[in-house]
C-alpha atoms as a PDB file:
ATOM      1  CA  UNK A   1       0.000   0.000   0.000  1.00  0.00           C
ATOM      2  CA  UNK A   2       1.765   3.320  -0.864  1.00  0.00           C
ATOM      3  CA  UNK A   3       1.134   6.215   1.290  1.00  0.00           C
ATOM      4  CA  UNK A   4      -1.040   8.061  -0.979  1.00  0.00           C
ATOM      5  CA  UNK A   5      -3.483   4.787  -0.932  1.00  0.00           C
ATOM      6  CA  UNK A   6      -2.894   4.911   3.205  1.00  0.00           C
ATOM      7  CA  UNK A   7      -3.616   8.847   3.247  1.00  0.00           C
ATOM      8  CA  UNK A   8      -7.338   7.617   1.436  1.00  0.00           C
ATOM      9  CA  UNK A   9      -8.094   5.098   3.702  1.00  0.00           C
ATOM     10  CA  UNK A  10      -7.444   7.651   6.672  1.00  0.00           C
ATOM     11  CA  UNK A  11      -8.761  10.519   5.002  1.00  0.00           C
ATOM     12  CA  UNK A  12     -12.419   8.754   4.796  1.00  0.00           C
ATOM     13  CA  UNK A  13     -12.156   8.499   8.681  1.00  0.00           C
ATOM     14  CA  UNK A  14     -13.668  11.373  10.823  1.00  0.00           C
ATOM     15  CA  UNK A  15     -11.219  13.506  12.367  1.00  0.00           C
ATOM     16  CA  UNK A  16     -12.224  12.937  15.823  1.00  0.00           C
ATOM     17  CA  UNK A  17     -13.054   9.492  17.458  1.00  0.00           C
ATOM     18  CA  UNK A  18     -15.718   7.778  15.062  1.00  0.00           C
ATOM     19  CA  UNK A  19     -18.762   6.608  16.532  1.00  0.00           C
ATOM     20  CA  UNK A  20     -19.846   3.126  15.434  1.00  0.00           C
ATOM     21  CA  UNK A  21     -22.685   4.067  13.073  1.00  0.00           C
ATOM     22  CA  UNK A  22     -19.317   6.202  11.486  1.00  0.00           C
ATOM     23  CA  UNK A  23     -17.668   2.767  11.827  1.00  0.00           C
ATOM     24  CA  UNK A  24     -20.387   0.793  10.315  1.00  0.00           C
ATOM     25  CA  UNK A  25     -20.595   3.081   7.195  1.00  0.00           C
ATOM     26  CA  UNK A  26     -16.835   2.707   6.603  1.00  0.00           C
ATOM     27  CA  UNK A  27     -17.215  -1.109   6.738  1.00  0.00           C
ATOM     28  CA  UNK A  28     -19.831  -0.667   4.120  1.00  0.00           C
ATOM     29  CA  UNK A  29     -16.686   0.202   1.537  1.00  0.00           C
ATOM     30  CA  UNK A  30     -15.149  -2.319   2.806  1.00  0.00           C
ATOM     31  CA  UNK A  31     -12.891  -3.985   1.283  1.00  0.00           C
ATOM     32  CA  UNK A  32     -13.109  -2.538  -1.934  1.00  0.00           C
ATOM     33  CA  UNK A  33     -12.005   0.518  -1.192  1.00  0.00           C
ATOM     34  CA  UNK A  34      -9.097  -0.735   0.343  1.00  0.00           C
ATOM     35  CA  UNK A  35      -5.576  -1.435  -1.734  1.00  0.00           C
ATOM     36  CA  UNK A  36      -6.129  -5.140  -0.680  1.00  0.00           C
ATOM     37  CA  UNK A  37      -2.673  -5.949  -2.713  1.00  0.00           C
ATOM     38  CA  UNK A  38      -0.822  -3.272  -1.182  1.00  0.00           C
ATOM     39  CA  UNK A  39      -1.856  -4.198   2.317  1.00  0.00           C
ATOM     40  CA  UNK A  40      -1.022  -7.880   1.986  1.00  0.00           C
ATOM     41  CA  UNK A  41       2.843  -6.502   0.577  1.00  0.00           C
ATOM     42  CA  UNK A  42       3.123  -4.469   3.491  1.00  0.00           C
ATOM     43  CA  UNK A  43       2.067  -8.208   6.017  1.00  0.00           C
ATOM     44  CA  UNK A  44       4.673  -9.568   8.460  1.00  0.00           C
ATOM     45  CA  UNK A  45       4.487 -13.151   9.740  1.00  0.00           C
ATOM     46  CA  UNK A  46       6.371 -14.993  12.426  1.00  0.00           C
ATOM     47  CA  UNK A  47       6.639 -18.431  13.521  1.00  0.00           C
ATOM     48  CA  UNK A  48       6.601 -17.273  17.534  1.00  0.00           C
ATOM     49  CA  UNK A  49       2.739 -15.805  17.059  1.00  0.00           C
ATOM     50  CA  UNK A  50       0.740 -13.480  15.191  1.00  0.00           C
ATOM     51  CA  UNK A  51       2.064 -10.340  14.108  1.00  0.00           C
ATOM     52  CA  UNK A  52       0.598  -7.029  14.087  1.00  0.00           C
ATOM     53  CA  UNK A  53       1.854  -3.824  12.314  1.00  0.00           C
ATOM     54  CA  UNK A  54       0.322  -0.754  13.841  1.00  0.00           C
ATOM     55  CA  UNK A  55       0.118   1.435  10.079  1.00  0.00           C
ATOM     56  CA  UNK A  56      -1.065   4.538  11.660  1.00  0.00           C
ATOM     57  CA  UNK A  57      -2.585   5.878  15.026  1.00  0.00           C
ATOM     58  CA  UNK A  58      -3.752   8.935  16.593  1.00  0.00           C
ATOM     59  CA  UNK A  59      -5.388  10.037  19.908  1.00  0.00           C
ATOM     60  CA  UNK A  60      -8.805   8.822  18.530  1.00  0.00           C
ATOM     61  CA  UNK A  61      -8.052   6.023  16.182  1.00  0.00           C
ATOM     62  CA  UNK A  62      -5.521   3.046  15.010  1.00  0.00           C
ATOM     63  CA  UNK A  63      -5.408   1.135  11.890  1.00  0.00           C
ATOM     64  CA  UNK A  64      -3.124  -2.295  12.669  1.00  0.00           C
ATOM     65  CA  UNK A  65      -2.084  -5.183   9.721  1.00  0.00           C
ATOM     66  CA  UNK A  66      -1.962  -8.938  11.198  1.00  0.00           C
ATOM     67  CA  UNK A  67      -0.187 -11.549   9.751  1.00  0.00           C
ATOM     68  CA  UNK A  68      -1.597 -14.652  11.112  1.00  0.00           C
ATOM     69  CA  UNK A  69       0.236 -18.351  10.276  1.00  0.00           C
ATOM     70  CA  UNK A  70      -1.612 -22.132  10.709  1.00  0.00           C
ATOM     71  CA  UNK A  71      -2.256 -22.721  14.313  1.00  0.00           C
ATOM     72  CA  UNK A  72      -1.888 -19.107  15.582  1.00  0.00           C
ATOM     73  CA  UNK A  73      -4.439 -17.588  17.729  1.00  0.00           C
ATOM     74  CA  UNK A  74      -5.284 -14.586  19.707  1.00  0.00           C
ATOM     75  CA  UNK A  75      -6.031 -15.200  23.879  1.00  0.00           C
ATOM     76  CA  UNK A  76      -9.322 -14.584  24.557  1.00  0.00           C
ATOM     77  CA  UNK A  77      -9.909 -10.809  25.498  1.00  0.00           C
ATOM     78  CA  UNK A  78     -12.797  -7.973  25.617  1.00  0.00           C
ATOM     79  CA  UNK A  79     -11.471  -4.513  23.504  1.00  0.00           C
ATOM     80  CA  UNK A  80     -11.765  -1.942  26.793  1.00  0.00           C
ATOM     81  CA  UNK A  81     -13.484   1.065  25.687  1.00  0.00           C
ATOM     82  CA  UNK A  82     -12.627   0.532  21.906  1.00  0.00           C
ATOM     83  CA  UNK A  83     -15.001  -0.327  19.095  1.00  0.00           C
ATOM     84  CA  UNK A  84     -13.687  -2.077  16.344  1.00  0.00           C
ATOM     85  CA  UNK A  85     -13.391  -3.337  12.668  1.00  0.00           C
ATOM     86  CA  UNK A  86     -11.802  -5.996  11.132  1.00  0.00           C
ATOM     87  CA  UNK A  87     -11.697  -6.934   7.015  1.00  0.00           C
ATOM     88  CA  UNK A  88     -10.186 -10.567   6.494  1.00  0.00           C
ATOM     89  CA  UNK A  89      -8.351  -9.643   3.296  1.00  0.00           C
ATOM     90  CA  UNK A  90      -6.644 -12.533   2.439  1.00  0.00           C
ATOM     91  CA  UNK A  91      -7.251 -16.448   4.003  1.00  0.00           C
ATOM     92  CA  UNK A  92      -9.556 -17.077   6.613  1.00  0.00           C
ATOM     93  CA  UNK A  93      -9.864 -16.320  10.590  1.00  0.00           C
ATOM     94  CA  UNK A  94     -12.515 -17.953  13.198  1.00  0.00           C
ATOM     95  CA  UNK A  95     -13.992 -15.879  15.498  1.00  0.00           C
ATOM     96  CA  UNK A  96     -15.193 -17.255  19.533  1.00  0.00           C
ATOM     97  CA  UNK A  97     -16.930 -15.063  20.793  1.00  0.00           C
ATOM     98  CA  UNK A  98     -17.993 -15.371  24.802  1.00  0.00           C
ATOM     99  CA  UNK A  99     -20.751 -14.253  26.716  1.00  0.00           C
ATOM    100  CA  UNK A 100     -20.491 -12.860  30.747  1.00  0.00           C
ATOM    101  CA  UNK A 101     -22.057 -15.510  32.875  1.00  0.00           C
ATOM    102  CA  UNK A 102     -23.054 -14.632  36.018  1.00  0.00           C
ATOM    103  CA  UNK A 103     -20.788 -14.693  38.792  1.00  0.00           C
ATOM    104  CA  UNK A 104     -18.430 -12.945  36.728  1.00  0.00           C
ATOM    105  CA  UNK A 105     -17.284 -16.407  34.140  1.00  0.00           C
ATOM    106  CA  UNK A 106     -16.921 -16.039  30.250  1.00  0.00           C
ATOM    107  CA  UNK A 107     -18.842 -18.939  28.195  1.00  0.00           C
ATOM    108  CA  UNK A 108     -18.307 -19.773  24.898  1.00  0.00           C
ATOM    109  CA  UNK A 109     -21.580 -18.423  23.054  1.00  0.00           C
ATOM    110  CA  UNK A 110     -20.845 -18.612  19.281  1.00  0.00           C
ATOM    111  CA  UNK A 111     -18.212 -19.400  16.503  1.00  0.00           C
ATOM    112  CA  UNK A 112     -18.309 -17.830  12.964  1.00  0.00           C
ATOM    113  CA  UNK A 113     -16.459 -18.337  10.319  1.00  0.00           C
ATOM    114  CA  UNK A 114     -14.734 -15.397   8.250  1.00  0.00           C
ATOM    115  CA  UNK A 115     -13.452 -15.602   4.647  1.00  0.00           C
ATOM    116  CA  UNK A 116     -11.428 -13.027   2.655  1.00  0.00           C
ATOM    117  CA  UNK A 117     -13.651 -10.084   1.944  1.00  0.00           C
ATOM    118  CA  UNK A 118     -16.009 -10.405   5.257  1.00  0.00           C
ATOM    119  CA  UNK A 119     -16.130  -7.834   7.932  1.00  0.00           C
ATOM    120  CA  UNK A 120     -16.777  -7.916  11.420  1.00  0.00           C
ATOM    121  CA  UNK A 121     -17.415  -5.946  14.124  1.00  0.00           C
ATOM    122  CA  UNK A 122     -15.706  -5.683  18.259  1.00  0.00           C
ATOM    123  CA  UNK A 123     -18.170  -3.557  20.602  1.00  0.00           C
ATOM    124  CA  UNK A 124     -16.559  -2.644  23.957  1.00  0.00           C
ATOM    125  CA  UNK A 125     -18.751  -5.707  25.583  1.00  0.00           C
ATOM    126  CA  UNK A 126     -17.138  -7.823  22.839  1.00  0.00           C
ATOM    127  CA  UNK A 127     -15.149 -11.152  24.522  1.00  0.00           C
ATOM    128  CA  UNK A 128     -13.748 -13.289  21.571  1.00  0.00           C
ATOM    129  CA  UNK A 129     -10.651 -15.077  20.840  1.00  0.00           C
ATOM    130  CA  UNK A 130      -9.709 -15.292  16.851  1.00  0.00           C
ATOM    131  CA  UNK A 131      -7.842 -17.913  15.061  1.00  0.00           C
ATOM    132  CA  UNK A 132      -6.398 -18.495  12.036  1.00  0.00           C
ATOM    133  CA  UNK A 133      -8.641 -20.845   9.914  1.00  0.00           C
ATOM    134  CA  UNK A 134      -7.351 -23.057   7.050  1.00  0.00           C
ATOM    135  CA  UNK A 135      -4.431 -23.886   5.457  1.00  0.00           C
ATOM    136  CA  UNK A 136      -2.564 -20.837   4.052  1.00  0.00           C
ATOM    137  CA  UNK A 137      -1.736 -17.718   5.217  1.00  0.00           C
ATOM    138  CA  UNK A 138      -4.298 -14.851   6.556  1.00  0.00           C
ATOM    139  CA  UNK A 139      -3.864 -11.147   6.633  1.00  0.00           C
ATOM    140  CA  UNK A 140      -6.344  -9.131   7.855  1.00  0.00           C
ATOM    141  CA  UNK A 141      -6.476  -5.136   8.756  1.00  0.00           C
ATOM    142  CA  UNK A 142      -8.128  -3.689  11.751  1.00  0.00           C
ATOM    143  CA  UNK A 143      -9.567  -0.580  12.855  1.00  0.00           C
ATOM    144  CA  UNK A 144      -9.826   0.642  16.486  1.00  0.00           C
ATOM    145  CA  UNK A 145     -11.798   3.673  17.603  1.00  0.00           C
ATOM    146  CA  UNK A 146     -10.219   4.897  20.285  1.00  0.00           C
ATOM    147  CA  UNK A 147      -6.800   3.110  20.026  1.00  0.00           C
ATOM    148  CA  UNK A 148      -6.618  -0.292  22.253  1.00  0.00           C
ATOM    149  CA  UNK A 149      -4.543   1.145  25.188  1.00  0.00           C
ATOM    150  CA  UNK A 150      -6.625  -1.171  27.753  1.00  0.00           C
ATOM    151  CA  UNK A 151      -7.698  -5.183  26.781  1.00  0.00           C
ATOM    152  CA  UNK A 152      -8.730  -7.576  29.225  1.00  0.00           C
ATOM    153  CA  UNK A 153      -7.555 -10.596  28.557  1.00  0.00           C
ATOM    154  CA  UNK A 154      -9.252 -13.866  30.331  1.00  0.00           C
ATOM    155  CA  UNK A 155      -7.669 -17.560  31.565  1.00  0.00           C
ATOM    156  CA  UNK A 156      -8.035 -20.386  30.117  1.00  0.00           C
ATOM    157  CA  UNK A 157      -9.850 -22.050  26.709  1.00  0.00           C
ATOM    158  CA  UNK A 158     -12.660 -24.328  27.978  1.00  0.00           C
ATOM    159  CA  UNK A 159     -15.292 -21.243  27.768  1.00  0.00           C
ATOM    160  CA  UNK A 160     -15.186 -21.185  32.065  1.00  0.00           C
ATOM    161  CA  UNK A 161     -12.966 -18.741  33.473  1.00  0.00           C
ATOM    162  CA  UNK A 162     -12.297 -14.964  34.845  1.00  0.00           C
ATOM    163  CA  UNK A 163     -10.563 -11.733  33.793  1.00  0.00           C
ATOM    164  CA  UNK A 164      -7.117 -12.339  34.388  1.00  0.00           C
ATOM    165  CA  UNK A 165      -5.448  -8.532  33.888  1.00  0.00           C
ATOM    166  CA  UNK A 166      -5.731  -5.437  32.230  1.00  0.00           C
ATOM    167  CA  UNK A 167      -3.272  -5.129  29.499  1.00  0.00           C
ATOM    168  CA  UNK A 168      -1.462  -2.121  28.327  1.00  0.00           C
ATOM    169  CA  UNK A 169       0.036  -1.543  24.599  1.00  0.00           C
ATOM    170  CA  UNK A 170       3.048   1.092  23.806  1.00  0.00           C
ATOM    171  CA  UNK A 171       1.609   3.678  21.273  1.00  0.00           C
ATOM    172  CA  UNK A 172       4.128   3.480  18.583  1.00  0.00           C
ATOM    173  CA  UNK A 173       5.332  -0.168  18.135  1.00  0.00           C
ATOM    174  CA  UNK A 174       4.335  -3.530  16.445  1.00  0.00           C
ATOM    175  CA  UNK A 175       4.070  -5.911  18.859  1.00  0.00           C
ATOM    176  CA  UNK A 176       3.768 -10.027  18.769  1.00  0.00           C
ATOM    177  CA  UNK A 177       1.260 -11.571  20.842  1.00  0.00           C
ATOM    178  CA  UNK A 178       1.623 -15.188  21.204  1.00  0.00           C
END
């Protein structure tokens, strides 16, 4: 993606922190507005986890670029205050999402499947893992209104467990989750 392609992805989002009908009308173009080609030139893998490129960010929004390989998968985690996009561009990822039971537990509520060109959708009550699904490669770009300086992250993977800890992100670096 050159920058002229990244300064008209950016310059369709509002200046200040989108709301998520904003957000939902953006995913509307998506994702053939987006340099699809570019992005996936511009993808970093890595055999130790998921990687995720962080291609621009201000005070009230981040656009991030994950490379995902077989067998890789994100913990399962809620978004903080952020709402959320994500366009699959290339390959496949499987979304878990979770539902609070009470007493405080997560529960594994649904699974969906998502193939290159699909959109979905993190809400700040969203609790979902994602994993890569299939057998090559997926790269898929995200949108985060505001940035994700606060995740909650949860134990375990049988769909019974609690909020382990508030994580924190650095602004201005690529980081690997594993």
């Amino acid at each position: 993606m050159s920058l002229r392609d990244l300064d008209m992805l950016l310059g369709r989002l509002p200046p200040a922190r989108p709301t998520q009908d904003e957000l939902d009308t953006l995913a509307g173009g998506w994702p053939e507005m987006l340099d699809g080609p570019g992005l996936l030139r511009r993808a970093h893998f890595s055999d130790q986890g998921y990687s995720r490129a962080i291609l621009h960010r201000t005070a009230d929004w981040e656009v991030l670029l994950v490379g995902w390989l077989k067998g890789q998968r994100s913990a399962p985690h809620g978004h903080g205050e952020s709402f959320g996009l994500t366009c699959v561009l290339e390959g496949a990822l499987t979304e878990v999402v979770y539902r609070l039971a009470p007493g405080g537990q997560v529960m594994r509520a649904e699974k969906h499947l998502h193939r290159a060109g699909s959109v979905f959708r993190e809400q700040p009550h969203t609790i979902h893992h994602v994993e890569h699904a299939g057998r090559s490669r997926t790269v898929s770009l995200h949108l985060y209104a505001p940035p994700l300086e606060r995740m909650e992250f949860y134990e375990g993977s049988t769909g019974t467990s609690h909020p382990r800890a508030s994580g924190r992100r650095e602004p201005k670096r690529s980081i690997i989750v594993r």
